[in-house]
C-alpha atoms as a PDB file:
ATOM      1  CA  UNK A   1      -9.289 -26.980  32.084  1.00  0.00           C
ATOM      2  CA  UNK A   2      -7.816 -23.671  31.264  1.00  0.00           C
ATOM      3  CA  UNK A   3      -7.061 -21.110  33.268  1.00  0.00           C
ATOM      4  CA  UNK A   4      -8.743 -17.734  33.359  1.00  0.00           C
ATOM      5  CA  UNK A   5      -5.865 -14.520  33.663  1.00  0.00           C
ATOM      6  CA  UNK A   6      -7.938 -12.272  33.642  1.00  0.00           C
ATOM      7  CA  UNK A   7      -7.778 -11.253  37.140  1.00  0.00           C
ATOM      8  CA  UNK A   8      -3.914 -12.960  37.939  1.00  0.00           C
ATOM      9  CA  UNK A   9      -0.614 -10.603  37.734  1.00  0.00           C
ATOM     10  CA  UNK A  10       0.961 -14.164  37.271  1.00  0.00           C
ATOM     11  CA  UNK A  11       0.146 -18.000  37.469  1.00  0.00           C
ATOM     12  CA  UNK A  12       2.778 -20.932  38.230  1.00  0.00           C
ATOM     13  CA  UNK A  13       2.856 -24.294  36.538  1.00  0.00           C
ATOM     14  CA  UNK A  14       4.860 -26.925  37.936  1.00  0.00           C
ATOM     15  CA  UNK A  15       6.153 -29.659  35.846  1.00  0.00           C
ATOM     16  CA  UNK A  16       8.659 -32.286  36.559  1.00  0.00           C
ATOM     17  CA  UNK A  17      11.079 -35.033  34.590  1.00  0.00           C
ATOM     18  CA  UNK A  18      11.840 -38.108  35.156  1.00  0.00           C
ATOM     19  CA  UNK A  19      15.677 -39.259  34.138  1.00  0.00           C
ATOM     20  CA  UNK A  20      17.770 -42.168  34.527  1.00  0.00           C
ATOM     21  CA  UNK A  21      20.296 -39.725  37.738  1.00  0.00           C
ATOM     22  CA  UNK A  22      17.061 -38.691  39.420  1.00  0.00           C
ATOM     23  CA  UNK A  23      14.178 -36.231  38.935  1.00  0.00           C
ATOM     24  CA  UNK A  24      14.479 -32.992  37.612  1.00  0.00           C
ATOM     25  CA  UNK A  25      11.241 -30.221  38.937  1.00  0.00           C
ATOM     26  CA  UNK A  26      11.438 -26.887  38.103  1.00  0.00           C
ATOM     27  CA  UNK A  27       8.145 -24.223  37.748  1.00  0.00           C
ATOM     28  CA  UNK A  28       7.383 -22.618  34.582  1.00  0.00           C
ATOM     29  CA  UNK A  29       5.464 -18.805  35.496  1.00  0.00           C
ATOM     30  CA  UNK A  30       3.498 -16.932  32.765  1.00  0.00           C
ATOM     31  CA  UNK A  31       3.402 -13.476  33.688  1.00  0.00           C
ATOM     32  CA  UNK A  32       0.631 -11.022  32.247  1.00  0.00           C
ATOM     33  CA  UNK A  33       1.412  -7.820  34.029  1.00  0.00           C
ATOM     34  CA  UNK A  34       2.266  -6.331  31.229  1.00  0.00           C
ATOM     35  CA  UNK A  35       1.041  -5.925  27.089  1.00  0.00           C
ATOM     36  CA  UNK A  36       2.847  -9.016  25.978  1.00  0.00           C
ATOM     37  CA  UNK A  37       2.860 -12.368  28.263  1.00  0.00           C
ATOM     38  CA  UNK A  38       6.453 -13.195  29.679  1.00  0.00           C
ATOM     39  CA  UNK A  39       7.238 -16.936  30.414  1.00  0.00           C
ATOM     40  CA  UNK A  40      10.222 -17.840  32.903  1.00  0.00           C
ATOM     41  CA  UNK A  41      11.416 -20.917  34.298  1.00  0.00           C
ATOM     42  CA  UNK A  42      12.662 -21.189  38.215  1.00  0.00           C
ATOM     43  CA  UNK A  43      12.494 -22.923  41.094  1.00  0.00           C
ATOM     44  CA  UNK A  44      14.593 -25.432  39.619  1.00  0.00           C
ATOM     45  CA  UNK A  45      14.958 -28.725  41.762  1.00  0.00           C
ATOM     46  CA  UNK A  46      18.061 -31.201  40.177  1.00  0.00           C
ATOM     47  CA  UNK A  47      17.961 -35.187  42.022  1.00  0.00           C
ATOM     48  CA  UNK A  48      21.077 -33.274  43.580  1.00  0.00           C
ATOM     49  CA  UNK A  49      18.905 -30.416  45.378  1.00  0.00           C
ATOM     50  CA  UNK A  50      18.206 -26.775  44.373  1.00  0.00           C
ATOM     51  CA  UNK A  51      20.270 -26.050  40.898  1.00  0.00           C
ATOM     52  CA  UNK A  52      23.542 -23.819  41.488  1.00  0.00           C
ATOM     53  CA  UNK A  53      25.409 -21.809  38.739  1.00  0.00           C
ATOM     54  CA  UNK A  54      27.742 -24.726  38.321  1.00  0.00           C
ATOM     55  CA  UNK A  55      25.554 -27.461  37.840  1.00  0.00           C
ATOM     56  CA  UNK A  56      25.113 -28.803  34.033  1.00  0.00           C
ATOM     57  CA  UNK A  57      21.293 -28.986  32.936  1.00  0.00           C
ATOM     58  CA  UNK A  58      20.811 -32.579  30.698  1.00  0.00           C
ATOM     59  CA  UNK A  59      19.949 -31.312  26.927  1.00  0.00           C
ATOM     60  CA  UNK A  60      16.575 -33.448  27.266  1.00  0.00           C
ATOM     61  CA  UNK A  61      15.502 -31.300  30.679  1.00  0.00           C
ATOM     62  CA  UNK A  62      15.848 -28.316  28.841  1.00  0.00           C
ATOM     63  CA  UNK A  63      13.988 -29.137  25.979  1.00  0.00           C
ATOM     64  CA  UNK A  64      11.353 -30.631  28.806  1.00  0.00           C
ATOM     65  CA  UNK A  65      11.521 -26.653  30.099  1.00  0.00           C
ATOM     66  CA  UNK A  66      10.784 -24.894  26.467  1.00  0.00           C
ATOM     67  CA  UNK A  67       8.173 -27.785  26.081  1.00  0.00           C
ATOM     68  CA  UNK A  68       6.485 -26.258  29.468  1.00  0.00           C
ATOM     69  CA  UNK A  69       6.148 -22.893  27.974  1.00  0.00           C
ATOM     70  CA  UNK A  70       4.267 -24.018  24.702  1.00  0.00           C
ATOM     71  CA  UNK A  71       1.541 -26.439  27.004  1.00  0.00           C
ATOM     72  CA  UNK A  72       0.976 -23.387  28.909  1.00  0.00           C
ATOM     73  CA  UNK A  73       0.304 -20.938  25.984  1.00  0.00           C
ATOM     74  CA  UNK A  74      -1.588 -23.997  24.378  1.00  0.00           C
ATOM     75  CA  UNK A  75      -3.985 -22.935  27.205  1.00  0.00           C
ATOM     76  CA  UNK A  76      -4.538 -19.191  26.471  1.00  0.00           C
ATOM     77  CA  UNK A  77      -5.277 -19.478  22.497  1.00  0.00           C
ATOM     78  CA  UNK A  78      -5.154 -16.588  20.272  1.00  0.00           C
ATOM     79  CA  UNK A  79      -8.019 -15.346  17.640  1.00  0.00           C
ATOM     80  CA  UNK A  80      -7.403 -13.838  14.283  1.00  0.00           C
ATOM     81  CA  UNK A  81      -9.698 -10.501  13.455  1.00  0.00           C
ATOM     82  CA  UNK A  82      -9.540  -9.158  10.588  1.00  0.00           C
ATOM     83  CA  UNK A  83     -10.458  -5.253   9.715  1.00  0.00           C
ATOM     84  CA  UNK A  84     -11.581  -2.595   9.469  1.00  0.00           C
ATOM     85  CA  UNK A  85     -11.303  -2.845   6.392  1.00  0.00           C
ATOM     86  CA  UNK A  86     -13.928  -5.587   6.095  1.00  0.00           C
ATOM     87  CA  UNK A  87     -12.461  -6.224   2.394  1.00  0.00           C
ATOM     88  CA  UNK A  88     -10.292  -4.146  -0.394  1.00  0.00           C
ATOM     89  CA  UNK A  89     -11.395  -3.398  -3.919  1.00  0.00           C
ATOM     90  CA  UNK A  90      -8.760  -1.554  -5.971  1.00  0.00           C
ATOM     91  CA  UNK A  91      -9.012  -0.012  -9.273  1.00  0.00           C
ATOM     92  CA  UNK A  92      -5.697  -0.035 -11.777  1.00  0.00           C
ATOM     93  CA  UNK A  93      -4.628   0.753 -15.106  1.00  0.00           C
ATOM     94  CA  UNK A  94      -4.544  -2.360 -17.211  1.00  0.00           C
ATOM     95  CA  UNK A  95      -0.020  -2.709 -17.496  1.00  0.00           C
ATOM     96  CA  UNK A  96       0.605   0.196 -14.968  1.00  0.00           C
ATOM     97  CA  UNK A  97       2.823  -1.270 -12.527  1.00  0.00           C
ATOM     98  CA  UNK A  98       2.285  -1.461  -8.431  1.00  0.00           C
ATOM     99  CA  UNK A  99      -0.947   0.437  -7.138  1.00  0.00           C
ATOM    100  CA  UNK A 100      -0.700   2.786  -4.279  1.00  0.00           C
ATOM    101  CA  UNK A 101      -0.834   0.512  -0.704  1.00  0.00           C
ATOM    102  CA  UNK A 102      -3.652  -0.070   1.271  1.00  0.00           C
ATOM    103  CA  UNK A 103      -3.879  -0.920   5.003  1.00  0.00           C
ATOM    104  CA  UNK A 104      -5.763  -3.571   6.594  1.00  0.00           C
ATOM    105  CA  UNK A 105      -6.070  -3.910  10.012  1.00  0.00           C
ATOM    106  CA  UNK A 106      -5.144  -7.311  12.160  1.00  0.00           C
ATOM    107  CA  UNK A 107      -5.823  -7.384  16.095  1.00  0.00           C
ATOM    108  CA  UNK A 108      -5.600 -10.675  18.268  1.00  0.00           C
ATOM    109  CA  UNK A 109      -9.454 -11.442  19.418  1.00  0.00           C
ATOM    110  CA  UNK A 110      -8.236 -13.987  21.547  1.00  0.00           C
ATOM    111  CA  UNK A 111      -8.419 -14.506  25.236  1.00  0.00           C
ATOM    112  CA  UNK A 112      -6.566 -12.449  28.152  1.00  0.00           C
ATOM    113  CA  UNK A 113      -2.533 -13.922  28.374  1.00  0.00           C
ATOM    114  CA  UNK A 114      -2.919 -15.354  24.689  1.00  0.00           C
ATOM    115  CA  UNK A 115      -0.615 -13.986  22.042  1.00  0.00           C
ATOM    116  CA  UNK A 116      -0.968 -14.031  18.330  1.00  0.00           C
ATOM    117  CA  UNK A 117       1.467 -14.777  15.785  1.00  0.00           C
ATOM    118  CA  UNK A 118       0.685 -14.969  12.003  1.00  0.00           C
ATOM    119  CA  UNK A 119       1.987 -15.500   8.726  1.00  0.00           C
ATOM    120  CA  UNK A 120       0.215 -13.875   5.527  1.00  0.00           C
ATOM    121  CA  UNK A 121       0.132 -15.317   1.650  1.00  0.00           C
ATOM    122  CA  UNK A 122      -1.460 -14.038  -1.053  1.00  0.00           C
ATOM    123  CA  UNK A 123      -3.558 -16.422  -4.015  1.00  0.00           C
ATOM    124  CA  UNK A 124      -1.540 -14.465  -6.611  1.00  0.00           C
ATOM    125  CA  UNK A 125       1.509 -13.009  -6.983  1.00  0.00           C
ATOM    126  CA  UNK A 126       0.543 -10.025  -8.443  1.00  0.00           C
ATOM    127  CA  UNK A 127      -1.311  -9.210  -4.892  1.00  0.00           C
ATOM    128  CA  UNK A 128       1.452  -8.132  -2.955  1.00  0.00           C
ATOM    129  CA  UNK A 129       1.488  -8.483   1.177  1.00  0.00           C
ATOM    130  CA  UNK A 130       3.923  -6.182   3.527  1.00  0.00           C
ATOM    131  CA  UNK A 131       4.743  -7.707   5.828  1.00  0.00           C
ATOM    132  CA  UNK A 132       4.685 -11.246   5.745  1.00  0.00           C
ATOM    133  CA  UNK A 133       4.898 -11.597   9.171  1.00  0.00           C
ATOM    134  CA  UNK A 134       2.222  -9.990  11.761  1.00  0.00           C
ATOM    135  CA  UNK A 135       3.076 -11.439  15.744  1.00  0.00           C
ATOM    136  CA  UNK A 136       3.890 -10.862  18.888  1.00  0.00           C
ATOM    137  CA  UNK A 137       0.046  -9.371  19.328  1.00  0.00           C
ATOM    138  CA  UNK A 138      -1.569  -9.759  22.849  1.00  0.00           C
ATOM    139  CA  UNK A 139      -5.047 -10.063  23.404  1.00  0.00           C
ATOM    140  CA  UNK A 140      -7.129  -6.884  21.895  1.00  0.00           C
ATOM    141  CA  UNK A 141      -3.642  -5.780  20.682  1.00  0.00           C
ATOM    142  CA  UNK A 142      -3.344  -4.889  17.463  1.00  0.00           C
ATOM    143  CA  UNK A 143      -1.341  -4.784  13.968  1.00  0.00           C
ATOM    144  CA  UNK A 144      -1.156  -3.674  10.580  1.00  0.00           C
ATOM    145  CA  UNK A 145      -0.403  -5.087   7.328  1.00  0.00           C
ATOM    146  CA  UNK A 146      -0.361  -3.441   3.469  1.00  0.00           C
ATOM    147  CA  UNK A 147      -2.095  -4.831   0.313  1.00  0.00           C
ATOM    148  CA  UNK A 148      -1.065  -3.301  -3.309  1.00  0.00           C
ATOM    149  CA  UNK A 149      -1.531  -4.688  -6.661  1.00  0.00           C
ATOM    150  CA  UNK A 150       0.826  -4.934  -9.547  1.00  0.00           C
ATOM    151  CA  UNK A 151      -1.128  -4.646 -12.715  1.00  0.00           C
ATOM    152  CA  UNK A 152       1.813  -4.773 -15.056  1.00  0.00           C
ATOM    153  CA  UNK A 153       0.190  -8.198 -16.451  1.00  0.00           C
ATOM    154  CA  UNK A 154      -3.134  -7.778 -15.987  1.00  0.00           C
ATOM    155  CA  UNK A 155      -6.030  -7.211 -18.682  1.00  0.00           C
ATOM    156  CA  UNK A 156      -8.783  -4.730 -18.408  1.00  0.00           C
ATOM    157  CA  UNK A 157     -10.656  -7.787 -20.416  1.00  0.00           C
ATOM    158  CA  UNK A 158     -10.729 -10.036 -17.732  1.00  0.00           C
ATOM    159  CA  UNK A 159     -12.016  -7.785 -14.748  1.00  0.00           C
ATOM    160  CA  UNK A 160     -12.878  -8.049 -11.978  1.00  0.00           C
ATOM    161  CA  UNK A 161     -10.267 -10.587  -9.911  1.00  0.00           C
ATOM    162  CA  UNK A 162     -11.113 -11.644  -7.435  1.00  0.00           C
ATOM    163  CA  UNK A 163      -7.829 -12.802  -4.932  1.00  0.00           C
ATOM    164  CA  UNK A 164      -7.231 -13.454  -1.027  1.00  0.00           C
ATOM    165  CA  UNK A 165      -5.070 -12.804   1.529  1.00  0.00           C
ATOM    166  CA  UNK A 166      -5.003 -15.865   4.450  1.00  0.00           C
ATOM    167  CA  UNK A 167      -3.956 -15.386   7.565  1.00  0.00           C
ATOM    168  CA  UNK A 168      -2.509 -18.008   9.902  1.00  0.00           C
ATOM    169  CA  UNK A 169      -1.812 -18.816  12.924  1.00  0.00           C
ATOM    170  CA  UNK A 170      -2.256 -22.679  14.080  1.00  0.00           C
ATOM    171  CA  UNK A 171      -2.282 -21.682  17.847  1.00  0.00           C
ATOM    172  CA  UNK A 172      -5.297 -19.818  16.833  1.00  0.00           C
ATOM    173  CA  UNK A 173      -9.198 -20.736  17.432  1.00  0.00           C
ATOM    174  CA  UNK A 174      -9.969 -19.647  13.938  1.00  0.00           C
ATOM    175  CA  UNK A 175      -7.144 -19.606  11.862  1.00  0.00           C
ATOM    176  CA  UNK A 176      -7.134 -19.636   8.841  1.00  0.00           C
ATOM    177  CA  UNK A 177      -9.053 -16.746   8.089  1.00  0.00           C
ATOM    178  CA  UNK A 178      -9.559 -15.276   4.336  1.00  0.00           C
ATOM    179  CA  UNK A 179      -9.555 -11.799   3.402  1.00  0.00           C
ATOM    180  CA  UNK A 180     -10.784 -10.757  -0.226  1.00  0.00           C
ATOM    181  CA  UNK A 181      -9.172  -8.865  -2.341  1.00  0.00           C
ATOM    182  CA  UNK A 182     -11.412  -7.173  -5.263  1.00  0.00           C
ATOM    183  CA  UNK A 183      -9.431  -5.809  -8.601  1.00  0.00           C
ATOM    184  CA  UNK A 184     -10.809  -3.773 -11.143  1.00  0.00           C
ATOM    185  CA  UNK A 185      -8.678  -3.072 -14.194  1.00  0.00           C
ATOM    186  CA  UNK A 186      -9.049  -0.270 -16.113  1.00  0.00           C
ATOM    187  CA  UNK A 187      -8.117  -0.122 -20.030  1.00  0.00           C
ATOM    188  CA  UNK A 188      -5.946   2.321 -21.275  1.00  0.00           C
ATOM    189  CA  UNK A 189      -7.055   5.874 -22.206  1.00  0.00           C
ATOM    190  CA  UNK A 190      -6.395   7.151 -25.278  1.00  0.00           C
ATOM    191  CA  UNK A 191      -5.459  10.656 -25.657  1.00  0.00           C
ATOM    192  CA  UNK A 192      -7.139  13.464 -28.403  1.00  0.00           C
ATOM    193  CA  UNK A 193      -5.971  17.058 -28.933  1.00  0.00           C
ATOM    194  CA  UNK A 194      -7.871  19.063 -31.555  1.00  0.00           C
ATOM    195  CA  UNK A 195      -6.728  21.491 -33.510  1.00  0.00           C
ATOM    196  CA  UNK A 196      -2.836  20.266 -33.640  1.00  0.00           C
ATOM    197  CA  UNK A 197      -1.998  24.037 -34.520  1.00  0.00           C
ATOM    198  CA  UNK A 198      -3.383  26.820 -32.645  1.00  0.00           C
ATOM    199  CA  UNK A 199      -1.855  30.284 -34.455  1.00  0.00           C
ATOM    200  CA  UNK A 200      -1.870  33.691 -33.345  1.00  0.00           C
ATOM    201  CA  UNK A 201      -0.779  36.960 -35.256  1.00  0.00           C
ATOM    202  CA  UNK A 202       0.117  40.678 -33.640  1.00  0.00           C
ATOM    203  CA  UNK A 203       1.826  44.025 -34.718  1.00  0.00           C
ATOM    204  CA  UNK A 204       4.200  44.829 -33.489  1.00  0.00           C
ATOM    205  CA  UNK A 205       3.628  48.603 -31.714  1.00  0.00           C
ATOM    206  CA  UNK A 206       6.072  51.391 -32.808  1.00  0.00           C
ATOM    207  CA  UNK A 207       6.368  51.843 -28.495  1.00  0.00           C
ATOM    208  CA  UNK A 208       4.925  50.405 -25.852  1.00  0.00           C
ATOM    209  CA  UNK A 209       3.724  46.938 -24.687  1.00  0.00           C
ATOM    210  CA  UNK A 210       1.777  44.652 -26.949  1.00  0.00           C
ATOM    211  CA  UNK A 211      -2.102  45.254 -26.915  1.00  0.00           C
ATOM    212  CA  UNK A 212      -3.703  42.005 -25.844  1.00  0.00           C
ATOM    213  CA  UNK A 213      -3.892  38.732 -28.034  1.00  0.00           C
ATOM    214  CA  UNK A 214      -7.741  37.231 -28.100  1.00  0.00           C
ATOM    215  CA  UNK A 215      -6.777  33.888 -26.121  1.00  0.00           C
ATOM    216  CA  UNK A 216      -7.757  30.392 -28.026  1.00  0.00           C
ATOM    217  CA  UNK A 217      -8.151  27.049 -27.164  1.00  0.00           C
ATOM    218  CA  UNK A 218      -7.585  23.368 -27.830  1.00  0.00           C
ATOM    219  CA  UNK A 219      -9.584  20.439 -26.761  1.00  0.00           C
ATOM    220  CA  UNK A 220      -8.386  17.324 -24.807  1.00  0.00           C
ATOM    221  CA  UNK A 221     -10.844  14.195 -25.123  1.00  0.00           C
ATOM    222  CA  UNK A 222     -10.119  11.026 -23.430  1.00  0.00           C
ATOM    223  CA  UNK A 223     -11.238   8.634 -26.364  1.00  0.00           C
ATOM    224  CA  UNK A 224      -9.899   5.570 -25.319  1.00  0.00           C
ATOM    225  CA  UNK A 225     -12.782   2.290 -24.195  1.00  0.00           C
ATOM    226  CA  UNK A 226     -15.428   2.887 -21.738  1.00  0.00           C
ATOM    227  CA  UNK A 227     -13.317   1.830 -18.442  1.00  0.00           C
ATOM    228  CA  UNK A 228     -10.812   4.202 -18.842  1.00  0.00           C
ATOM    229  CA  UNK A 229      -9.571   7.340 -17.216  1.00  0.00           C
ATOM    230  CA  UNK A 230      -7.040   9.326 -18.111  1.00  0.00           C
ATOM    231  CA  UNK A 231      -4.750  11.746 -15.697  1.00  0.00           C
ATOM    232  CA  UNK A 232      -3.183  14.439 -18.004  1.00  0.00           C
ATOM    233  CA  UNK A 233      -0.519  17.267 -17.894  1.00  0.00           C
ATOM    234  CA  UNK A 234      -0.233  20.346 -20.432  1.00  0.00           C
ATOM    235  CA  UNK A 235       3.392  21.263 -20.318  1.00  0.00           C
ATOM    236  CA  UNK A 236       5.806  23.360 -22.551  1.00  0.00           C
ATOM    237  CA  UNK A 237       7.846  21.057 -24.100  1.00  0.00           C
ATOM    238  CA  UNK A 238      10.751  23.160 -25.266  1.00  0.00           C
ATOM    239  CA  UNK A 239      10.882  26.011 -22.877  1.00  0.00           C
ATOM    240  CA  UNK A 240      11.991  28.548 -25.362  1.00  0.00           C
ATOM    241  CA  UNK A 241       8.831  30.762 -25.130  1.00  0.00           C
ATOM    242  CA  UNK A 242       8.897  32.475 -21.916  1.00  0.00           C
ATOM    243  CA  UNK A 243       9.608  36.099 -23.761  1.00  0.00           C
ATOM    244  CA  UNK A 244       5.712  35.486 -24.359  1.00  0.00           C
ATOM    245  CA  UNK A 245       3.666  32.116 -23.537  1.00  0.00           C
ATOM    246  CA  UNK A 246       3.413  31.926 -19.930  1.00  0.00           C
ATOM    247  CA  UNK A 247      -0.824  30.957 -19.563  1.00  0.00           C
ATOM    248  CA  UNK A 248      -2.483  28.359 -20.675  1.00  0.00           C
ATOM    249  CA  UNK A 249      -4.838  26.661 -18.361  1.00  0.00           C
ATOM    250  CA  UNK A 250      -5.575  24.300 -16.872  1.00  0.00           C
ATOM    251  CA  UNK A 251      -2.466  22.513 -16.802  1.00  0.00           C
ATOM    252  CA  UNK A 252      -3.810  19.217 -15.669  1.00  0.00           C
ATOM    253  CA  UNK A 253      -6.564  17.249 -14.603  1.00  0.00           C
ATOM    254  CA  UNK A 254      -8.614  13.441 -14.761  1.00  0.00           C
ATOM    255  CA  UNK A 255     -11.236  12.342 -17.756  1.00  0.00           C
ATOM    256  CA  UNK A 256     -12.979   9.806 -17.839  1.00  0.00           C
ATOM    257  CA  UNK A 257     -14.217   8.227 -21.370  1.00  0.00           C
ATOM    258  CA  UNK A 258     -15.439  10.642 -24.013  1.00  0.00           C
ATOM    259  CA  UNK A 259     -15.043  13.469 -21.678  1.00  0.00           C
ATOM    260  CA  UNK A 260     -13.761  16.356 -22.543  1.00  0.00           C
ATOM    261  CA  UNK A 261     -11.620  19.272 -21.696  1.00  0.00           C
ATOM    262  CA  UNK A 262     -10.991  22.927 -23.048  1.00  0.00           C
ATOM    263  CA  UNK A 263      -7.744  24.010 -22.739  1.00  0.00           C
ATOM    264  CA  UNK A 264      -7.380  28.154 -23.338  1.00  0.00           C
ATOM    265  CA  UNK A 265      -4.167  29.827 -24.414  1.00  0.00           C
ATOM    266  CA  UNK A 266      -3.186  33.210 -24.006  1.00  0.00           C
ATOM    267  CA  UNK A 267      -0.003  34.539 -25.179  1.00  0.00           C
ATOM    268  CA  UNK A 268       1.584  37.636 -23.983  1.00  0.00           C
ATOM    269  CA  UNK A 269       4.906  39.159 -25.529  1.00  0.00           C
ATOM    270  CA  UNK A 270       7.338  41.320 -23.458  1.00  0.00           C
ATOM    271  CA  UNK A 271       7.628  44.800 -24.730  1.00  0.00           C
ATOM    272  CA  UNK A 272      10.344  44.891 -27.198  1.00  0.00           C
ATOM    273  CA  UNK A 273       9.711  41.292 -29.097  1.00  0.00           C
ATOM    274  CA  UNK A 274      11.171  41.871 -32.103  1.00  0.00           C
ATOM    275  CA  UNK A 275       9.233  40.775 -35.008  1.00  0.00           C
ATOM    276  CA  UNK A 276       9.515  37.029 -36.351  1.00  0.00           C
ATOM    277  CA  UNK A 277       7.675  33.781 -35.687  1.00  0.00           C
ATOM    278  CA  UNK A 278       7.754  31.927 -32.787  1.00  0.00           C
ATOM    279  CA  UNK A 279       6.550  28.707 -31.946  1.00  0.00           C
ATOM    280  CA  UNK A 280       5.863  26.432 -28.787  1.00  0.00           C
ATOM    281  CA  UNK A 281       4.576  22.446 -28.340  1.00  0.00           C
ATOM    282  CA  UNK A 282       2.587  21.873 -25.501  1.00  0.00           C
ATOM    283  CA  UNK A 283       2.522  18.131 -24.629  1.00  0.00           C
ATOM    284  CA  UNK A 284      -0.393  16.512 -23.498  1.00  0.00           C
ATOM    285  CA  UNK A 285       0.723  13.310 -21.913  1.00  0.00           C
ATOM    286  CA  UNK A 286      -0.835  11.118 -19.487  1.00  0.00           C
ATOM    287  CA  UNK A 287      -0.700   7.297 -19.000  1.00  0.00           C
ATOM    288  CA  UNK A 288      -2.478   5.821 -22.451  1.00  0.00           C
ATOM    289  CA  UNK A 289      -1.797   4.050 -24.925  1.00  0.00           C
ATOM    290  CA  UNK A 290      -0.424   6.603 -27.124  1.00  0.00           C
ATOM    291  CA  UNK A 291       1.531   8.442 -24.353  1.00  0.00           C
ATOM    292  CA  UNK A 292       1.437  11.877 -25.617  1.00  0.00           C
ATOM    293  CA  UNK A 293      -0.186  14.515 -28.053  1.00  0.00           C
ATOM    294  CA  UNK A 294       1.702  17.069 -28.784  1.00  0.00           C
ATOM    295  CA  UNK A 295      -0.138  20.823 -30.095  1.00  0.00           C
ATOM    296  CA  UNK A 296       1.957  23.694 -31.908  1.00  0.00           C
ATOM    297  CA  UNK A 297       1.288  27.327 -30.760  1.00  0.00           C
ATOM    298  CA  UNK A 298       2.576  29.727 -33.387  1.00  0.00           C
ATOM    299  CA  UNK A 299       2.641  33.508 -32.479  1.00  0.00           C
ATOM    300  CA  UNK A 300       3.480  35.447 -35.646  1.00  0.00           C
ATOM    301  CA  UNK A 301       5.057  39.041 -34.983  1.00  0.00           C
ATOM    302  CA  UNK A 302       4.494  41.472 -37.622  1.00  0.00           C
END
């Protein structure tokens, strides 16, 4: 029957083996004091009396002592518990790359003086597991492991998948257990900007700072299929127009399909511009299929 720890700083085991010189006895102790179960072997009795520093220990008695150890934790099995989470769904862009990790949470459920031990595999290898390895867990003790997806290959066409991550440990009451793993792929966004040329005109005063230019604006629609979202960025794209485009907002933000966003410009020359035309390309760039859109903002100085 097995033996309860619950209520035992440590419990001896005596075992004992029979060779061809004599009987070997020895006791093997499992001590739960502490977080993690610690097994020693003493009390070692050779056919010759108690063992002494210079007496040789037969190969087969040893591996009769390490044997000892694993009966004894046969007793005190480990259980695998998966969560919180209770599952992962992630949502990708379809040929993106590696999603952002997510954590899943692995404790041993077994029973006081067990300890747990497990290796994880995924059912695909585009579900990626970190690490591979979750042990040394004592009962109620637990551990961590991260889940991210690389969507490099996947389709937005075929979503959902639906993957696993197992968990084993064959000491364990339960093992294996299956965790599920949920992916939704997104298609690629597609990126609008209307007009591609926003102008502005100004004379120049004879002193003095510039009276203020009317802002205008441009539009960014996500056009791309009905899945997709799109994460954009407004930047200046050569950096040459500082002397008077400084504002246009806002600079970035997330649509979804068919939304849209207004984007208002405002530029603003330093006193003393000379006259001329200027020009600036603001890139509107996001991941999508068509990377970027780029819109020209003229300022002519007259």
């Amino acid at each position: 029957m097995p033996v309860t720890a619950a209520n035992i700083r440590f419990q001896d085991y005596q075992f004992s083996q029979q060779l061809a010189t004599g009987t070997w006895r020895w006791t093997t102790r499992m001590d739960v004091a502490g977080a993690i179960p610690v097994f020693e072997v003493r009390d070692v009795i050779t056919p010759y009396g108690t063992l002494r520093d210079n007496t040789p220990i037969p190969g087969e008695v040893i591996q009769c002592m390490s044997d000892s150890i694993t009966q004894i934790q046969s007793n005190f099995p480990p259980s695998i518990l998966l969560g919180p989470p209770p599952d992962l769904t992630f949502e990708v862009d379809e040929g993106r790359g590696f999603s952002v990790g997510q954590a899943v949470i692995l404790t041993n459920d077994g029973v006081f003086g067990s300890l747990l031990g497990t290796t994880l595999a995924t059912s695909a290898s585009y579900v990626v597991v970190s690490p591979a390895n979750v042990g040394n867990l004592a009962a109620n003790e637990a551990g961590s492991f991260e889940v991210a997806v690389n969507a490099t290959d996947l389709l937005a066409a075929n979503t959902p998948y639906a993957e696993t991550v197992t968990v084993q440990d064959p000491n364990a009451t339960n093992s294996p257990q299956v965790f599920s793993i949920t992916i939704d792929v997104r298609a690629k966004a597609v990126i609008q900007a209307l007009p591609a040329t926003v102008g502005f005109s100004v004379t120049k005063p004879l002193t003095g700072a510039f009276p203020v230019i009317p802002s205008q604006t441009f539009t960014i629609e996500n056009t791309g299929p009905a899945s997709s979202v799109l994460d954009y960025q407004v930047q200046k794209l050569t950096n040459l127009s500082d002397s008077w485009l400084n504002v246009f907002s806002p600079v970035s933000g997330t649509l979804t399909s068919g939304q849209t966003q207004i984007v208002t410009v405002a530029p603003a020359p330093i006193e003393g511009l000379v006259a001329g035309t200027y020009q600036e390309t603001l890139r509107v760039s996001g991941y999508s299929t068509n990377e970027f859109v780029d819109v020209l903002i003229q300022l002519v100085i007259l």
